[in-house]
C-alpha atoms as a PDB file:
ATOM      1  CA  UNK A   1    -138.372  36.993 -67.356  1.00  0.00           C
ATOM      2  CA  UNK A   2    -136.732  38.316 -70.604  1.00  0.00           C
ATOM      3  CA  UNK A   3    -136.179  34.986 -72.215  1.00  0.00           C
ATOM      4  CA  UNK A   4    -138.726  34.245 -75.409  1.00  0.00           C
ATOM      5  CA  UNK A   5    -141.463  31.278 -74.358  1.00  0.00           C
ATOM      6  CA  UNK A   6    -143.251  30.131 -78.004  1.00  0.00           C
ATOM      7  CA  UNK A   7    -147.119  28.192 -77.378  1.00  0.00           C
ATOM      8  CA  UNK A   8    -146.922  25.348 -78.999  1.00  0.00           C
ATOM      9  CA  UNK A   9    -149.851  25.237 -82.092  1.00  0.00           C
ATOM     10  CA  UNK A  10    -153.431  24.263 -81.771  1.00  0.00           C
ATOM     11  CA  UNK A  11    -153.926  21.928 -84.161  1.00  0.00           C
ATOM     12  CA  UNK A  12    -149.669  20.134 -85.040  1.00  0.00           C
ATOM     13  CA  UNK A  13    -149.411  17.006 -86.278  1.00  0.00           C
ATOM     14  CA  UNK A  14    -148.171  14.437 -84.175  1.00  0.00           C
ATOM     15  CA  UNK A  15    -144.036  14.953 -84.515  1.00  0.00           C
ATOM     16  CA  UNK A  16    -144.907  18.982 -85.090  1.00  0.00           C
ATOM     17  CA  UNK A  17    -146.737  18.624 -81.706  1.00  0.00           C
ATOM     18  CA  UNK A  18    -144.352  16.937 -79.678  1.00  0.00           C
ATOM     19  CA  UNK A  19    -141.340  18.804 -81.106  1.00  0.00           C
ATOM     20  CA  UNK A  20    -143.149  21.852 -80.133  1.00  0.00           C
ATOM     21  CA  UNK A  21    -144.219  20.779 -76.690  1.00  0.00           C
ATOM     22  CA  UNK A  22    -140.647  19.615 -75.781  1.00  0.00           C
ATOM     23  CA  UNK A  23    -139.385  23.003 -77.176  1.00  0.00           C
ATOM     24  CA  UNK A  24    -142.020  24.727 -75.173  1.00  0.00           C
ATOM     25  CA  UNK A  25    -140.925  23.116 -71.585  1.00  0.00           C
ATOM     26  CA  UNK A  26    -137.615  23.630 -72.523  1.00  0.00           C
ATOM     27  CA  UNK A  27    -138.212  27.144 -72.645  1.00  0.00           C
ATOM     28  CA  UNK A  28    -140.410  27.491 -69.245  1.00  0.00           C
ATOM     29  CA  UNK A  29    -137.165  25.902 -67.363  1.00  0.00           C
ATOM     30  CA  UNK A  30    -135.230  28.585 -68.959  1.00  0.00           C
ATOM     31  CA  UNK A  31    -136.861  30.998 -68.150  1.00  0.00           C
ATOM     32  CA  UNK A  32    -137.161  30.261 -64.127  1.00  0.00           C
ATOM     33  CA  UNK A  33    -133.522  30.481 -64.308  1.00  0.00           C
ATOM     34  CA  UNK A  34    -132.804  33.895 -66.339  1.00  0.00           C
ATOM     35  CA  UNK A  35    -131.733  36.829 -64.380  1.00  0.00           C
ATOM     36  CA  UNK A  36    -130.551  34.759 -61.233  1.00  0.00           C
ATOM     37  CA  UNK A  37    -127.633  35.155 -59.217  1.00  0.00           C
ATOM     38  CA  UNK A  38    -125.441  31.840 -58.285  1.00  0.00           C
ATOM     39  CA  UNK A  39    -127.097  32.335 -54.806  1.00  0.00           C
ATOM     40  CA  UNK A  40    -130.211  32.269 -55.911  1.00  0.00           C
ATOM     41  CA  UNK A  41    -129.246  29.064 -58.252  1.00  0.00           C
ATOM     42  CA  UNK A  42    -128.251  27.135 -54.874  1.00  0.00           C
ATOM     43  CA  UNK A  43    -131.736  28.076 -53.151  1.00  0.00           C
ATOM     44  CA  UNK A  44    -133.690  25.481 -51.487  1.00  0.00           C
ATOM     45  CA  UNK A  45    -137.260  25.092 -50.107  1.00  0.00           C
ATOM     46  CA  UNK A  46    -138.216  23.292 -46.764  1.00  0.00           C
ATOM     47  CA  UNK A  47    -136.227  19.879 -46.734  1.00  0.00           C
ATOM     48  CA  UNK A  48    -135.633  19.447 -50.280  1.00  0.00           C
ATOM     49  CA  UNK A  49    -131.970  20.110 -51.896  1.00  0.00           C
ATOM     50  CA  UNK A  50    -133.416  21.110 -55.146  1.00  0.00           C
ATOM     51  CA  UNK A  51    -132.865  23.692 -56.566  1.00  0.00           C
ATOM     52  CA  UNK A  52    -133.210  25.861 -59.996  1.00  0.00           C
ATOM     53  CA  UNK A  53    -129.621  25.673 -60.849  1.00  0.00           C
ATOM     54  CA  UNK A  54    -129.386  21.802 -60.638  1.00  0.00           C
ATOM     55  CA  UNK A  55    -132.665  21.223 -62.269  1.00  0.00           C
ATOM     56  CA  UNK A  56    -131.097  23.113 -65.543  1.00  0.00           C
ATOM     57  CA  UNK A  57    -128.126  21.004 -65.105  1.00  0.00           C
ATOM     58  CA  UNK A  58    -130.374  18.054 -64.559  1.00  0.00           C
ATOM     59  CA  UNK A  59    -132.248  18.407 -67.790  1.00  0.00           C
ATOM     60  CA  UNK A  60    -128.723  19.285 -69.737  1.00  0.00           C
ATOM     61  CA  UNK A  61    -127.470  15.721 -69.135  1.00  0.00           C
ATOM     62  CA  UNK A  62    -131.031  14.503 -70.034  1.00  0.00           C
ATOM     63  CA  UNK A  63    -131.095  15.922 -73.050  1.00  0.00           C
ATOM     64  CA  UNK A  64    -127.223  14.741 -73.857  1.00  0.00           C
ATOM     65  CA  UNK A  65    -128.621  11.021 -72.414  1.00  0.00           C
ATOM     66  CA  UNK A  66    -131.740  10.339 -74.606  1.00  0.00           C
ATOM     67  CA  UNK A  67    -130.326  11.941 -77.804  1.00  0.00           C
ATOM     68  CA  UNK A  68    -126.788  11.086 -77.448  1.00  0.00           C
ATOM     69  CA  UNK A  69    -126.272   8.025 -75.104  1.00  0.00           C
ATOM     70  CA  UNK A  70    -129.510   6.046 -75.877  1.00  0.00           C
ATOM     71  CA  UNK A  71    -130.341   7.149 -79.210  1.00  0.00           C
ATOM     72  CA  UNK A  72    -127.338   7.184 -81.147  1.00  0.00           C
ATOM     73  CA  UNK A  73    -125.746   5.039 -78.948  1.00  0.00           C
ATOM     74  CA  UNK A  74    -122.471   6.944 -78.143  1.00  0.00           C
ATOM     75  CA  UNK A  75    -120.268   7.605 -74.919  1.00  0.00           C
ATOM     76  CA  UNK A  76    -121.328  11.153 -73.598  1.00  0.00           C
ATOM     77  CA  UNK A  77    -118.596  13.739 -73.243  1.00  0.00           C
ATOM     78  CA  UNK A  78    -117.305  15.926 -70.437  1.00  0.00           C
ATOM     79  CA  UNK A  79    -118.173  17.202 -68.040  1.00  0.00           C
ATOM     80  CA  UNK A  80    -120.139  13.638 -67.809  1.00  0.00           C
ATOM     81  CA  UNK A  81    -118.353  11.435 -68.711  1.00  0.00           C
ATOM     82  CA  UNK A  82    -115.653  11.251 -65.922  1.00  0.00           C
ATOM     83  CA  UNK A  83    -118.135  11.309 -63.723  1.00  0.00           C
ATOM     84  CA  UNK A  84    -118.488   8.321 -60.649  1.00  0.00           C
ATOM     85  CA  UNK A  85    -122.152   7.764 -61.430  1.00  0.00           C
ATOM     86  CA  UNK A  86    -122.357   5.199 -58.634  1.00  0.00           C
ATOM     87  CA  UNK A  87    -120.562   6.945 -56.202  1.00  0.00           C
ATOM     88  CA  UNK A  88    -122.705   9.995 -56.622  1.00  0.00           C
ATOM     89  CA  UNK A  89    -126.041   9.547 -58.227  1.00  0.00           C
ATOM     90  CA  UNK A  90    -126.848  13.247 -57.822  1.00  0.00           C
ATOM     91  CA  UNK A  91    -123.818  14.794 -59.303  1.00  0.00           C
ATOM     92  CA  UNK A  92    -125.884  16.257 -61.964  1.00  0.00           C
ATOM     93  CA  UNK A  93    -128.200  18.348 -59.539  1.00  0.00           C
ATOM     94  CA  UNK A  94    -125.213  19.317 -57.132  1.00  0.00           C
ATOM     95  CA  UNK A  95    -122.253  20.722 -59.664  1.00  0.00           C
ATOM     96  CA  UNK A  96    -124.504  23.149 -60.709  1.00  0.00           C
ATOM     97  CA  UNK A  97    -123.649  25.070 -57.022  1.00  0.00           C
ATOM     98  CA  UNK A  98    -121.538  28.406 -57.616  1.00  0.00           C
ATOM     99  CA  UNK A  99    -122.361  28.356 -61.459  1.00  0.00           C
ATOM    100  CA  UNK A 100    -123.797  31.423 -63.009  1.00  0.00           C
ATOM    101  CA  UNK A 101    -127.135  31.359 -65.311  1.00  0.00           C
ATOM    102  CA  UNK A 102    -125.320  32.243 -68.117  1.00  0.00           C
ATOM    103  CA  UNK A 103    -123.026  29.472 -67.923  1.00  0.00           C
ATOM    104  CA  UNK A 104    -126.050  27.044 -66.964  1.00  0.00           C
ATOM    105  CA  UNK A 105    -128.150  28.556 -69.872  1.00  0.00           C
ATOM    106  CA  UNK A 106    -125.416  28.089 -72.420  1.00  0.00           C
ATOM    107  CA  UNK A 107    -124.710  24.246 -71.331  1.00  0.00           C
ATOM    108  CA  UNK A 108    -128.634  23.393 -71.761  1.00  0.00           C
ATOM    109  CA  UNK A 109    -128.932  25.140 -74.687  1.00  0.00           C
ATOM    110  CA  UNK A 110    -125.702  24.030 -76.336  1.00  0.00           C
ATOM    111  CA  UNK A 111    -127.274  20.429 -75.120  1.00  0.00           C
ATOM    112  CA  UNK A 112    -130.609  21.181 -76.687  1.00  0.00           C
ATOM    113  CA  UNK A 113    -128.870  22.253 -80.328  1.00  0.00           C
ATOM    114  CA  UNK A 114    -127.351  18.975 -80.543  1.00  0.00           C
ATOM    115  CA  UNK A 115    -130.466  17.530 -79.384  1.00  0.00           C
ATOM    116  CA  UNK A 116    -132.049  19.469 -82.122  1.00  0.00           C
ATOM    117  CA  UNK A 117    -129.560  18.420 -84.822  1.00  0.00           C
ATOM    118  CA  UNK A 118    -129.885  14.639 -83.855  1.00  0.00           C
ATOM    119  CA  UNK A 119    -133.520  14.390 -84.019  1.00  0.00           C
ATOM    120  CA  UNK A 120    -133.356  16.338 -87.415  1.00  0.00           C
ATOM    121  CA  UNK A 121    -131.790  13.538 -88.654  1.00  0.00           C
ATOM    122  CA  UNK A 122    -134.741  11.300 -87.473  1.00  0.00           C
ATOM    123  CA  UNK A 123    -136.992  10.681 -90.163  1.00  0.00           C
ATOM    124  CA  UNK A 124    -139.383   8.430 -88.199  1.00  0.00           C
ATOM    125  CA  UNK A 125    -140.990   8.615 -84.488  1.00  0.00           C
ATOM    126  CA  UNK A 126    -140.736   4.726 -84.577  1.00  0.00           C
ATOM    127  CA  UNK A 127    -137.190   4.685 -85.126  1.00  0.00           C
ATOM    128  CA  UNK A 128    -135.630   2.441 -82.042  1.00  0.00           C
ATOM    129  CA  UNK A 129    -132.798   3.700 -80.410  1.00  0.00           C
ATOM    130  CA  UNK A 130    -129.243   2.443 -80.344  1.00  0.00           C
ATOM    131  CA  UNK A 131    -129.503   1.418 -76.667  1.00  0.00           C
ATOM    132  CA  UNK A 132    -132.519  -0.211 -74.727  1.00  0.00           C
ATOM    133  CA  UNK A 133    -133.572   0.004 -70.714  1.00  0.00           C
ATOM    134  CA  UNK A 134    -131.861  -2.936 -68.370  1.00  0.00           C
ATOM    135  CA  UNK A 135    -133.865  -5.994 -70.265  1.00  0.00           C
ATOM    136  CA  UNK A 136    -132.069  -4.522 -73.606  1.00  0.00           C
ATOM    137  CA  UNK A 137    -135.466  -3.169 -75.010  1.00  0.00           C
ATOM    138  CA  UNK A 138    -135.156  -0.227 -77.052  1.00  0.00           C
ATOM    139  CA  UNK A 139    -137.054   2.910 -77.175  1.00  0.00           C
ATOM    140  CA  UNK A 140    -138.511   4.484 -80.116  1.00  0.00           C
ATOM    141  CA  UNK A 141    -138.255   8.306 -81.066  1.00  0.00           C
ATOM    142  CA  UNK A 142    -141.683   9.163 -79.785  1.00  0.00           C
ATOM    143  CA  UNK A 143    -141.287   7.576 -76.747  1.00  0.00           C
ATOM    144  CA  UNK A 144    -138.648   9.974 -75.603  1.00  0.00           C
ATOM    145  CA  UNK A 145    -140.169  12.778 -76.903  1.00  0.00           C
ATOM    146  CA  UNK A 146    -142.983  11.851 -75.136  1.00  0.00           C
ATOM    147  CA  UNK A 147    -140.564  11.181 -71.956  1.00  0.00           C
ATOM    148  CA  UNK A 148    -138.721  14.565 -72.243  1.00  0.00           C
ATOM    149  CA  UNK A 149    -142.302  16.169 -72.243  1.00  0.00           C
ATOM    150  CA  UNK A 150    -142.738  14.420 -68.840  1.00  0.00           C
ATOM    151  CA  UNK A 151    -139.322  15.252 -67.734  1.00  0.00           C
ATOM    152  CA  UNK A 152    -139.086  18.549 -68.216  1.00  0.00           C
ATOM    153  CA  UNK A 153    -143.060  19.416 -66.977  1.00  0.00           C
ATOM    154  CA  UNK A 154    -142.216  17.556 -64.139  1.00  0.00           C
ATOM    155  CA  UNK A 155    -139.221  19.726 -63.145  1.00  0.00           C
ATOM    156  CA  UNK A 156    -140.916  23.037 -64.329  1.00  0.00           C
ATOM    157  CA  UNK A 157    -143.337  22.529 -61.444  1.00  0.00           C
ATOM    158  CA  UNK A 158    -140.393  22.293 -59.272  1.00  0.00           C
ATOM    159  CA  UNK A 159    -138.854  25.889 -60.663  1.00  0.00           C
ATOM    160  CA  UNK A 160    -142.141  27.420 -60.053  1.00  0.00           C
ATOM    161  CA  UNK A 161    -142.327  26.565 -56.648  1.00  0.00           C
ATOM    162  CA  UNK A 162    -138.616  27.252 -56.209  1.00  0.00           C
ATOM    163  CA  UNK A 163    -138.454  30.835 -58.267  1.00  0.00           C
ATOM    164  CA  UNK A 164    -141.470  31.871 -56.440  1.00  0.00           C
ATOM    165  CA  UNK A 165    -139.642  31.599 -52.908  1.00  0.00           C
ATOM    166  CA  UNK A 166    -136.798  33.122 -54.519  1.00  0.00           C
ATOM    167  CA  UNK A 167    -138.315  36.365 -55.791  1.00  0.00           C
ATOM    168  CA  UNK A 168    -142.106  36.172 -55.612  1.00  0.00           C
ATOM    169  CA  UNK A 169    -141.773  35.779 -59.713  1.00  0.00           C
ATOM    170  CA  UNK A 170    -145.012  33.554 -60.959  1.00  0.00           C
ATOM    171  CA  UNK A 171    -146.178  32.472 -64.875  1.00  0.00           C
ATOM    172  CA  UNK A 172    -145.503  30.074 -67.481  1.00  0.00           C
END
């Protein structure tokens, strides 16, 4: 795996920490991906249709979500927004099929700079965000950094396990 993977500091303060930490899974997921053919993208284990290339795809429209759609409160843009969310809950995971790594790894990270750029502009972690959850209660800063950290650990697992059936590669 060629791509760079940064530890996050010992000792950060509490934004510097979770900044870092979200940066850091970030990079794991990337990682799994690099250096994979669209085949290898669309590989599944046992009964599960998960695979590495949807999981990047995944996390690109959950970065978009929390730091454009809930945060700042706007309408996301393509290829989301056209999307038939209710007819197909999993669109995210399954248009990733047939794409390459390089355009998957250019979407996320195009995804993460705006991410980036819109938290840059966040001066405070308690900051509440534009939109709330389904009772209208709004999330602060911290709380999706804190969420993305769960998100994106959560799914690295899932790469492991899948990039380890795909090639025997192991770390991060």
């Amino acid at each position: 795996m060629t791509l760079p993977l940064t530890d996050p500091s010992n000792s950060p303060n509490e934004r510097r920490g979770l900044e870092e930490f979200v940066e850091y899974f970030r990079q794991v997921v990337r990682r799994k991906v690099d250096g994979l053919t669209p085949e290898q993208l669309d590989h599944t284990v046992a009964s599960s249709s998960l695979t590495i290339g949807g999981i990047l795809r995944h996390l690109t429209l959950v970065e978009e979500s929390w730091f454009v759609e809930v945060l700042q409160g706007r309408e996301l843009g393509e290829p989301w927004s056209s999307v038939d969310w209710n007819s197909d809950r999993d669109w995210d995971f399954e248009s990733a099929s047939g794409m390459t790594a390089d355009e998957l790894l250019a979407d996320h990270e195009q995804a993460c700079e705006k991410s980036r750029e819109i938290l840059a502009e966040v001066a405070d972690l308690d900051t509440l965000t534009e939109r709330g959850d389904r009772d209208g209660e709004k999330f602060n800063v911290r709380w999706i950094l804190i969420h993305l950290i769960e998100e994106y650990a959560r799914h690295a697992g899932h790469a492991d396990i899948l990039r380890e059936d795909i090639d025997g590669e192991i770390g991060d």
